[in-house]
PDB file of N, CA and C in Angstrom:
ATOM      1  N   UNK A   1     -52.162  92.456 -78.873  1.00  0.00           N
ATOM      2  CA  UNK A   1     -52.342  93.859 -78.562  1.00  0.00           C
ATOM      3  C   UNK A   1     -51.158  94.324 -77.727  1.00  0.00           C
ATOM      4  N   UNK A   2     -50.136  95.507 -77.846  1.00  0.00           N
ATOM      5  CA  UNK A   2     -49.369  95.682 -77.697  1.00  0.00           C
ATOM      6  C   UNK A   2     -49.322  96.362 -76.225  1.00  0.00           C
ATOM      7  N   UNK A   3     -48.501  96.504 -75.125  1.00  0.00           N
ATOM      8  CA  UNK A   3     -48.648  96.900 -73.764  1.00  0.00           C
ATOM      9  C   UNK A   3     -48.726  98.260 -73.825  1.00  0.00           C
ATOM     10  N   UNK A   4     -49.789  99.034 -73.023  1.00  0.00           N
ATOM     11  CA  UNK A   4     -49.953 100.243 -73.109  1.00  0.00           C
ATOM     12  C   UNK A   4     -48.574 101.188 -72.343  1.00  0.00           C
ATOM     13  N   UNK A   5     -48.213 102.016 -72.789  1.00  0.00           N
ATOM     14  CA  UNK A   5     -47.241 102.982 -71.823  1.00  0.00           C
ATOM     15  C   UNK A   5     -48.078 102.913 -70.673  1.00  0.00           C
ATOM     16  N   UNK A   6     -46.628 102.812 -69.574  1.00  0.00           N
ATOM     17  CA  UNK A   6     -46.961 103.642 -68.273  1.00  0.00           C
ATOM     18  C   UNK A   6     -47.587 104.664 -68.172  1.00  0.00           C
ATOM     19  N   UNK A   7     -48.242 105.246 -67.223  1.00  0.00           N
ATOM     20  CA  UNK A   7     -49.044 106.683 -67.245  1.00  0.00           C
ATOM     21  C   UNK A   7     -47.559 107.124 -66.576  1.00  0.00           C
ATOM     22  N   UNK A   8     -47.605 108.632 -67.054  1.00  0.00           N
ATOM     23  CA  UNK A   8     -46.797 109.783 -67.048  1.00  0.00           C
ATOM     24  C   UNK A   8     -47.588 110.486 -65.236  1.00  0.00           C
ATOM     25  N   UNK A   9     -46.478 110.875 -64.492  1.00  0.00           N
ATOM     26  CA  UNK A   9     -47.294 111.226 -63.159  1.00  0.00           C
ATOM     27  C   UNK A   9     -47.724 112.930 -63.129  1.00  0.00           C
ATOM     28  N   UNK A  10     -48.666 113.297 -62.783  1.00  0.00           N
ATOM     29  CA  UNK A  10     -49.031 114.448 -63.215  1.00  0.00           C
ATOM     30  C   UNK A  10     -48.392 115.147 -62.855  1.00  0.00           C
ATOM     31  N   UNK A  11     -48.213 116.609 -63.055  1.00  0.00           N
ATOM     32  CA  UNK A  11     -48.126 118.115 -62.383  1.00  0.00           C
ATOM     33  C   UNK A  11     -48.772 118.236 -61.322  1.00  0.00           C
ATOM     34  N   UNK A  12     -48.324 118.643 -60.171  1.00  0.00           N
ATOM     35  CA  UNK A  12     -49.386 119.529 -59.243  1.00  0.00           C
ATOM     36  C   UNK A  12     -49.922 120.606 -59.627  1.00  0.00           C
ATOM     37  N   UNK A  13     -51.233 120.851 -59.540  1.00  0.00           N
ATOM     38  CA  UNK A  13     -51.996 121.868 -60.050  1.00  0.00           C
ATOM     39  C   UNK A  13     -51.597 123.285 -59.786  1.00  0.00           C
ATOM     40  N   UNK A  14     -51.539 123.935 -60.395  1.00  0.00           N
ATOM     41  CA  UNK A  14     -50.822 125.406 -59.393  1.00  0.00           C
ATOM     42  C   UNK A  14     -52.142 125.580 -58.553  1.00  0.00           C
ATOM     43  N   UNK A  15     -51.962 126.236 -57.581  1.00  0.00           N
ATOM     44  CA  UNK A  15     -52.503 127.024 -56.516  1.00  0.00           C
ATOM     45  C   UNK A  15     -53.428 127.870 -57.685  1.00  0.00           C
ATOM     46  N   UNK A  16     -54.963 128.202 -56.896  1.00  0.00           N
ATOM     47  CA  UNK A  16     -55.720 128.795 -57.648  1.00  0.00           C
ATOM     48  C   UNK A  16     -55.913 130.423 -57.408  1.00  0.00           C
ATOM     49  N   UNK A  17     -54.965 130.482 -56.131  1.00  0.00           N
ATOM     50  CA  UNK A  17     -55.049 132.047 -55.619  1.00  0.00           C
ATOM     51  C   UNK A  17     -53.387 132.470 -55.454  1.00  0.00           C
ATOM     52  N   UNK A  18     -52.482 131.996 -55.951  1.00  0.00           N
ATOM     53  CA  UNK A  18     -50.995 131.989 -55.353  1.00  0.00           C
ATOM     54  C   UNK A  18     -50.869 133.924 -54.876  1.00  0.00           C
ATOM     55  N   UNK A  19     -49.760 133.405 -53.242  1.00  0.00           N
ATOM     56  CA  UNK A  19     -49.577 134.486 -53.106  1.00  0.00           C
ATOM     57  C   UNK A  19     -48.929 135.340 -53.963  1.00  0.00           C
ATOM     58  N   UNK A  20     -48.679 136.584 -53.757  1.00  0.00           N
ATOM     59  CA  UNK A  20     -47.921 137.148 -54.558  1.00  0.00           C
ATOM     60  C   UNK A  20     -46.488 137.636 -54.018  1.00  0.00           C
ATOM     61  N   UNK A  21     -45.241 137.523 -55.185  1.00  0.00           N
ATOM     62  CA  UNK A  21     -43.864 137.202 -54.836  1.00  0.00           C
ATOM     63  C   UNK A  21     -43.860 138.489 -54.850  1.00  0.00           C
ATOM     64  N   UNK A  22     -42.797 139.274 -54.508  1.00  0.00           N
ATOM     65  CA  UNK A  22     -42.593 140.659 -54.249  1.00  0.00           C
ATOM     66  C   UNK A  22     -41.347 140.430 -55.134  1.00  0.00           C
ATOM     67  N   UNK A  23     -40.944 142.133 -55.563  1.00  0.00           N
ATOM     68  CA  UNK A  23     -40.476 142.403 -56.904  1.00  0.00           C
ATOM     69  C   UNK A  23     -38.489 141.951 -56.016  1.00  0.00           C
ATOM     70  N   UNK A  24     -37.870 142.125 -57.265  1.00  0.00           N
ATOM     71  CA  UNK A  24     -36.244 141.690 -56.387  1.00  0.00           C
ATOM     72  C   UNK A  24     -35.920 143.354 -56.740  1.00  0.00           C
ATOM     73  N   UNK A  25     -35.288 143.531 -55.336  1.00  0.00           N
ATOM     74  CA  UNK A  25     -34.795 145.078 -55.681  1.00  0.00           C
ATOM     75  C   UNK A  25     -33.537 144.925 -56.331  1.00  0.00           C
ATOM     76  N   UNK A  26     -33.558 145.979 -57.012  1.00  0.00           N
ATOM     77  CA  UNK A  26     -32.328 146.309 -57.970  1.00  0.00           C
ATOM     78  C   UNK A  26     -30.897 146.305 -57.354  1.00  0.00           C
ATOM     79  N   UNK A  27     -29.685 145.679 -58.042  1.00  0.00           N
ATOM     80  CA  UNK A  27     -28.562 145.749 -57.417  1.00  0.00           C
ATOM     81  C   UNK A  27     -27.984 147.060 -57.178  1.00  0.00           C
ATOM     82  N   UNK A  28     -26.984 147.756 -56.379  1.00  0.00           N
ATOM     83  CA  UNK A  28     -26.320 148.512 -56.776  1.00  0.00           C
ATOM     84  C   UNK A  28     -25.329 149.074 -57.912  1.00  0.00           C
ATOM     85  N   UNK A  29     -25.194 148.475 -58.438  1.00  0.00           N
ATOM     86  CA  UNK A  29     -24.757 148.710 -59.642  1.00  0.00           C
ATOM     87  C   UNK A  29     -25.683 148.890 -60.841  1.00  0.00           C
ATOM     88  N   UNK A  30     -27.163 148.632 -60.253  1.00  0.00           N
ATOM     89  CA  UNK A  30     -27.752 148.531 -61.455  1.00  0.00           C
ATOM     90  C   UNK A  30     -27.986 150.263 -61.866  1.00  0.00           C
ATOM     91  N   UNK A  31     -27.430 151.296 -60.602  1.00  0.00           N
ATOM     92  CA  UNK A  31     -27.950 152.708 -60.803  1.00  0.00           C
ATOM     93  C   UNK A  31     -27.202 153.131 -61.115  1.00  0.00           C
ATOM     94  N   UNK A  32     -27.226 153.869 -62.448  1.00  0.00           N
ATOM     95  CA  UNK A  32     -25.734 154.763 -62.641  1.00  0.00           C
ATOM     96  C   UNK A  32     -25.479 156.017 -62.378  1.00  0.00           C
ATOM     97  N   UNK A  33     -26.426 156.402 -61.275  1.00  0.00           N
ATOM     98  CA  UNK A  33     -26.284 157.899 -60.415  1.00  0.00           C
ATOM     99  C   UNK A  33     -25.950 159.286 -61.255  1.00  0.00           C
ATOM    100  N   UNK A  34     -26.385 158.961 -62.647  1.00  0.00           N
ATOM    101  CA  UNK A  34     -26.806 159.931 -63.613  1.00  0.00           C
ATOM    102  C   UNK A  34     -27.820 160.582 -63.501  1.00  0.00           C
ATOM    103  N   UNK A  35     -28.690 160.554 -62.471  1.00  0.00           N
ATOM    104  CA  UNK A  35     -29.894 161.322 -62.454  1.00  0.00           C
ATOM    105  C   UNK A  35     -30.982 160.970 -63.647  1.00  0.00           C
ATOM    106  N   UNK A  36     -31.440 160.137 -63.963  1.00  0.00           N
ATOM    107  CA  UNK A  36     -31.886 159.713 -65.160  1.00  0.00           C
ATOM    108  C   UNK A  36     -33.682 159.711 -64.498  1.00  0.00           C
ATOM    109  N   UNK A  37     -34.281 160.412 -65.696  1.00  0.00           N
ATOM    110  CA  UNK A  37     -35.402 160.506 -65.342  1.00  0.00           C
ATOM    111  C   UNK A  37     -36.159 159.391 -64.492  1.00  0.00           C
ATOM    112  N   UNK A  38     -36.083 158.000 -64.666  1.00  0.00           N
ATOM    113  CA  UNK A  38     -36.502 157.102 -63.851  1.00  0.00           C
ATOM    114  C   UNK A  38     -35.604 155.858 -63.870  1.00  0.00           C
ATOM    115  N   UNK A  39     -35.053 156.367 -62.934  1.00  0.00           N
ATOM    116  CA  UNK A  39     -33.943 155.772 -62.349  1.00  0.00           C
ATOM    117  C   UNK A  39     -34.605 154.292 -61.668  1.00  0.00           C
ATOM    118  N   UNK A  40     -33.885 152.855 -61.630  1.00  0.00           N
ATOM    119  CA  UNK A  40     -33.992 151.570 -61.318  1.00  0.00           C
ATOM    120  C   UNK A  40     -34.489 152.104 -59.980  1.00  0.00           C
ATOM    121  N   UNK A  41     -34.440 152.497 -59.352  1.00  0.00           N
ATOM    122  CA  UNK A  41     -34.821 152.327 -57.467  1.00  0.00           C
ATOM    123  C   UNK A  41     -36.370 153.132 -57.468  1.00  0.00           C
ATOM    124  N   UNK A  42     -36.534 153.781 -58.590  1.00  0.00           N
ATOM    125  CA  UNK A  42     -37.549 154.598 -58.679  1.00  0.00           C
ATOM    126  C   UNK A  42     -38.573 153.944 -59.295  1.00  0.00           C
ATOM    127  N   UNK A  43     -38.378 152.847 -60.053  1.00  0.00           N
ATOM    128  CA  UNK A  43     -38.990 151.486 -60.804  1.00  0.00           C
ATOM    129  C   UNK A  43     -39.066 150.788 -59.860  1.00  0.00           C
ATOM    130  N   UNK A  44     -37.958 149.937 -58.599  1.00  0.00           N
ATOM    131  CA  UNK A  44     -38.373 149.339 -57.860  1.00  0.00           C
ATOM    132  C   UNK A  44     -39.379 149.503 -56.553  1.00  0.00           C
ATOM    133  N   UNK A  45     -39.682 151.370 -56.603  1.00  0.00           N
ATOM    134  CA  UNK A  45     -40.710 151.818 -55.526  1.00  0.00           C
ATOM    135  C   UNK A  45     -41.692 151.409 -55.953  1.00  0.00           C
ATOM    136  N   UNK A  46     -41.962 151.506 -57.410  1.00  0.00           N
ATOM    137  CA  UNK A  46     -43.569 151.838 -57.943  1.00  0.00           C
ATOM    138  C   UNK A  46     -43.943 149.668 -57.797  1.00  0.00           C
ATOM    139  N   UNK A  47     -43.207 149.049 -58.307  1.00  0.00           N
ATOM    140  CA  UNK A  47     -43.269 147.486 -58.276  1.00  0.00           C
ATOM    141  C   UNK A  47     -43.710 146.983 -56.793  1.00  0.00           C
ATOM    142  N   UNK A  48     -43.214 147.740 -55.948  1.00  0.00           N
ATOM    143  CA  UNK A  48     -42.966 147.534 -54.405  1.00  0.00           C
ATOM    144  C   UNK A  48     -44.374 147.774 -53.885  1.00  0.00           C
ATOM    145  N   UNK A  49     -44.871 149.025 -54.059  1.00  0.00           N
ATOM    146  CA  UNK A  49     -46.149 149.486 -53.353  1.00  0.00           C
ATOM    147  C   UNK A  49     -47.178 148.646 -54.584  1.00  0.00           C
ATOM    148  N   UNK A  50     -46.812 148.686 -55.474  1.00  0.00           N
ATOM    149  CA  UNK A  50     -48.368 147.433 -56.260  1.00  0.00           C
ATOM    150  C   UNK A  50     -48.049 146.396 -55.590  1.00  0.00           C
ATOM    151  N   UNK A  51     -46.771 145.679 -55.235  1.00  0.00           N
ATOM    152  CA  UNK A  51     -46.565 143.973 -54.368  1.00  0.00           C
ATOM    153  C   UNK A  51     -47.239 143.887 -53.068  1.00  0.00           C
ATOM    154  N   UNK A  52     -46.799 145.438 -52.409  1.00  0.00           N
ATOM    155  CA  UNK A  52     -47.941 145.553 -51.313  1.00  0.00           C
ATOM    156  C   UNK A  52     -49.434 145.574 -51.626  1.00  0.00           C
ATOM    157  N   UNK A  53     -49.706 146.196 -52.046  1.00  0.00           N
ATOM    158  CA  UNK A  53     -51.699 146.427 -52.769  1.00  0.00           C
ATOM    159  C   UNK A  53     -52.217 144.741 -52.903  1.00  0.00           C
ATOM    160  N   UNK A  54     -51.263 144.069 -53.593  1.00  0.00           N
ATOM    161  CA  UNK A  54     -51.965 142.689 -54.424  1.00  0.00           C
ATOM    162  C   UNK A  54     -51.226 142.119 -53.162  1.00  0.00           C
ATOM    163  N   UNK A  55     -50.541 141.708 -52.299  1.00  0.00           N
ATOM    164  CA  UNK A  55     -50.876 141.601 -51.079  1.00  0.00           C
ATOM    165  C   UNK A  55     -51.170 141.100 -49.786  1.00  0.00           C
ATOM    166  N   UNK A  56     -52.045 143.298 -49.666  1.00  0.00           N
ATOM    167  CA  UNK A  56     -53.153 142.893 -49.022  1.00  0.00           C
ATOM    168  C   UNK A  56     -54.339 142.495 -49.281  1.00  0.00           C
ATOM    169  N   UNK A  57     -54.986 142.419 -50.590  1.00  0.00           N
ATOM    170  CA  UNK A  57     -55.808 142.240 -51.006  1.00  0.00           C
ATOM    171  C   UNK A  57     -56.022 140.557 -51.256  1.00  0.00           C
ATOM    172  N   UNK A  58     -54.667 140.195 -51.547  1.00  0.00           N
ATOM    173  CA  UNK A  58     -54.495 138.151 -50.983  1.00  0.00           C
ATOM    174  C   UNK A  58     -54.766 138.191 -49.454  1.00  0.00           C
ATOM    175  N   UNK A  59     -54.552 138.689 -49.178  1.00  0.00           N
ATOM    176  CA  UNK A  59     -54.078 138.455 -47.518  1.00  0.00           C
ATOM    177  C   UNK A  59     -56.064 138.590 -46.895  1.00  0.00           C
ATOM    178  N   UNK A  60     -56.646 139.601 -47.631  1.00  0.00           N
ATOM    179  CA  UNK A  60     -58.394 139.616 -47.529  1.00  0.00           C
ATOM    180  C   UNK A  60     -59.166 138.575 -47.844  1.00  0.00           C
ATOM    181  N   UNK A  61     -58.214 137.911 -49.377  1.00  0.00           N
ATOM    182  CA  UNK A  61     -59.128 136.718 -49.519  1.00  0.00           C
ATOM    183  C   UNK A  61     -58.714 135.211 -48.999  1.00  0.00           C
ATOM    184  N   UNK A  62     -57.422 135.572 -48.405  1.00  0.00           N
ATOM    185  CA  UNK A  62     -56.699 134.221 -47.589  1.00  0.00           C
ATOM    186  C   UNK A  62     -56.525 134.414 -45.885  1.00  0.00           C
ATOM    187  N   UNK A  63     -57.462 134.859 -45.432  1.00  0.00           N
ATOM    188  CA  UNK A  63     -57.275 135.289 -44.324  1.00  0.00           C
ATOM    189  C   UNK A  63     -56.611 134.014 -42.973  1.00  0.00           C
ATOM    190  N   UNK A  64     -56.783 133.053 -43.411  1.00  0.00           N
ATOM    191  CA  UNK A  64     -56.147 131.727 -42.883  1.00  0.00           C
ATOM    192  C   UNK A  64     -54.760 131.390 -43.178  1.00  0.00           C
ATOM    193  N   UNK A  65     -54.013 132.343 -44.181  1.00  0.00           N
ATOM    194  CA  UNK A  65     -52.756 131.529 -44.401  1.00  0.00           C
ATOM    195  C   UNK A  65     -52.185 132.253 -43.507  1.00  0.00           C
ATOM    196  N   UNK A  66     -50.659 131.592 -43.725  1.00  0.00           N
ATOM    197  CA  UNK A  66     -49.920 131.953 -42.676  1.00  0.00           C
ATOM    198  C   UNK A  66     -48.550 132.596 -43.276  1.00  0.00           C
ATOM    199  N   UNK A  67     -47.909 133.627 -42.928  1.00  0.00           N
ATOM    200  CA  UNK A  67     -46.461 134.205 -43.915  1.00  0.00           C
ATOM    201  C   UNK A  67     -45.626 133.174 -43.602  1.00  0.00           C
TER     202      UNK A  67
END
């Protein structure tokens, strides 16, 4: 009977509540100061205040972690 493979070492499980990463603001260059109906910085507000919302709303159900 032939030798079984080594076991393979697992993954760590992800986190079942992971905090949430906040959005990367846009470079300067990414705006081309065309006035464009929704302009990159105007995308990175709306990303910004949902990163805040989801959170605080981690931050309610993790009230023990630490930043």
């Amino acid at each position: 009977m032939p030798d079984s493979a080594p076991e393979r070492p697992r993954a760590a499980a992800p986190a079942p509540d992971p905090r949430p990463l906040a959005p990367e603001p846009p470079l300067p260059s990414d705006c081309c100061e065309s006035g464009c109906s929704v302009c990159v910085y105007d995308s990175y507000a709306e990303e910004l205040d949902d990163y805040r919302r989801r959170l605080a709303a981690w931050r309610q159900r993790n009230p023990d972690a630490t930043d």
